[in-house]
Protein backbone atom coordinates (compact mmCIF):
# COMPACT_ATOMS: atom_id res chain seq x y z
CA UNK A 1 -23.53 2.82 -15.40
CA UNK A 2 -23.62 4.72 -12.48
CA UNK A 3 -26.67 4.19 -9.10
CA UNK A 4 -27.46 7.45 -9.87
CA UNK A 5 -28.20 7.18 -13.55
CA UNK A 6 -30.14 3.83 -12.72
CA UNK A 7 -31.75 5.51 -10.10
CA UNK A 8 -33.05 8.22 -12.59
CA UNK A 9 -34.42 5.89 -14.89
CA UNK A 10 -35.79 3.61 -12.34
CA UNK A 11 -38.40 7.14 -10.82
CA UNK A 12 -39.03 7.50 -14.58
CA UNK A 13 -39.95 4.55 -14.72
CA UNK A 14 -42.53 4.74 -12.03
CA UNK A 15 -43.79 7.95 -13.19
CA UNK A 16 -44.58 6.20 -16.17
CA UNK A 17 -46.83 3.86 -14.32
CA UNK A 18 -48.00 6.06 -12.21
CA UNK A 19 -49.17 8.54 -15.49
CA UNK A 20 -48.19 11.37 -13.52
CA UNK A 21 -45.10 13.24 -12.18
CA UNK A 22 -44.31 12.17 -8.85
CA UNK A 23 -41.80 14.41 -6.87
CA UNK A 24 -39.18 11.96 -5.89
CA UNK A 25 -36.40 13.13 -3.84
CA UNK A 26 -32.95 10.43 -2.60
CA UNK A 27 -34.77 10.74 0.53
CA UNK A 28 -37.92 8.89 -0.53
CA UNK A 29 -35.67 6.40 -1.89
CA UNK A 30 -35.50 3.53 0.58
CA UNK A 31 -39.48 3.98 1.02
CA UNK A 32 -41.84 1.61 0.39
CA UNK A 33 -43.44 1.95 -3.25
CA UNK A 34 -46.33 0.51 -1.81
CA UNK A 35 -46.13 2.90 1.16
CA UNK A 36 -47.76 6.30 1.71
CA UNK A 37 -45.35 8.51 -0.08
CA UNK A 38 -45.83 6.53 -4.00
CA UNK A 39 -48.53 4.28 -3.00
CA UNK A 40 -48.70 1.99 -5.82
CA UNK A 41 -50.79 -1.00 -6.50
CA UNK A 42 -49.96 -5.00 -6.97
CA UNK A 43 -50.55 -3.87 -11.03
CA UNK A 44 -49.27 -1.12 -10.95
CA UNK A 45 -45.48 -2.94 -9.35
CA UNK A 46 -46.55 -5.76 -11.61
CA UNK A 47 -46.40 -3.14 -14.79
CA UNK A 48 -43.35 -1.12 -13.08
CA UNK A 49 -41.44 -4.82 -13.19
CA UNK A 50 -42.33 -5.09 -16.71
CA UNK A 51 -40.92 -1.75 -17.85
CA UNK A 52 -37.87 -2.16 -15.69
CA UNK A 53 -37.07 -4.80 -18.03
CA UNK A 54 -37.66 -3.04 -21.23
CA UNK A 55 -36.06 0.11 -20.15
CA UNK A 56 -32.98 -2.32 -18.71
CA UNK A 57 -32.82 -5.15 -20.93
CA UNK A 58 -32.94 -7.33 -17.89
CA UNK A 59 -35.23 -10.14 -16.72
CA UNK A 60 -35.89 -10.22 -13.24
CA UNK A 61 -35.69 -13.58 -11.30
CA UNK A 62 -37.93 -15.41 -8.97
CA UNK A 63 -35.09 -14.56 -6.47
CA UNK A 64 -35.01 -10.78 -6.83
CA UNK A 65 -38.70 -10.33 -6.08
CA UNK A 66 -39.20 -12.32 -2.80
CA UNK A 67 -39.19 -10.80 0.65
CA UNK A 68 -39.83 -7.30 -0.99
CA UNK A 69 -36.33 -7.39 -3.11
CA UNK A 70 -37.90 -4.72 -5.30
CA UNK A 71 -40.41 -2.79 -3.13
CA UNK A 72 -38.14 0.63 -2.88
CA UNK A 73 -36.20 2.87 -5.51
CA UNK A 74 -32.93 2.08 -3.87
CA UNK A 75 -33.47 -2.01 -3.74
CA UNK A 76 -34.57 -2.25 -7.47
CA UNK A 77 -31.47 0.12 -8.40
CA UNK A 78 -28.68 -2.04 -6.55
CA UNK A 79 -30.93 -5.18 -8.30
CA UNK A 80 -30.43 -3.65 -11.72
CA UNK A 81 -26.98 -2.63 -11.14
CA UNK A 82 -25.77 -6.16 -10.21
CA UNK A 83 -27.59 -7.44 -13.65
CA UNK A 84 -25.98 -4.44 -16.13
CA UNK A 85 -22.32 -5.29 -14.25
């Protein structure tokens, strides 16, 4: 699969959890989901993790979450493309 196809499904994804249509662009990619531009809550990354997996098939590890491993579009796509490998 390619990063860009992950990538897709990754912002719908978090539009999902957001309930609403966010207007994501490659550049907004490596910023923070918790940041200014998607602003998302400790739930609502909680609930994004969740569906990740569903939408994946994955399970995410311990590992992958600390020191922000999953806090922008671009980290949780290079996460999920070394699990679907």
């Amino acid at each position: 699969m390619e990063k860009s196809d992950i990538s897709k499904r990754v912002v719908k994804c978090i539009n999902y959890v957001k309930n609403n249509k966010l207007s994501l662009t490659e550049e907004n990619y490596d910023s923070p989901l918790t940041g200014e531009n998607i602003r998302m809550s400790s739930v609502e990354m909680t609930y994004l993790i969740l569906e990740l997996m569903k939408e994946f098939g994955i399970r995410f590890e311990k590992t992958d979450v600390e020191n922000y491993g999953l806090n922008s579009i671009n980290k949780i796509t290079n996460a999920i493309k070394k699990k679907i490998q």
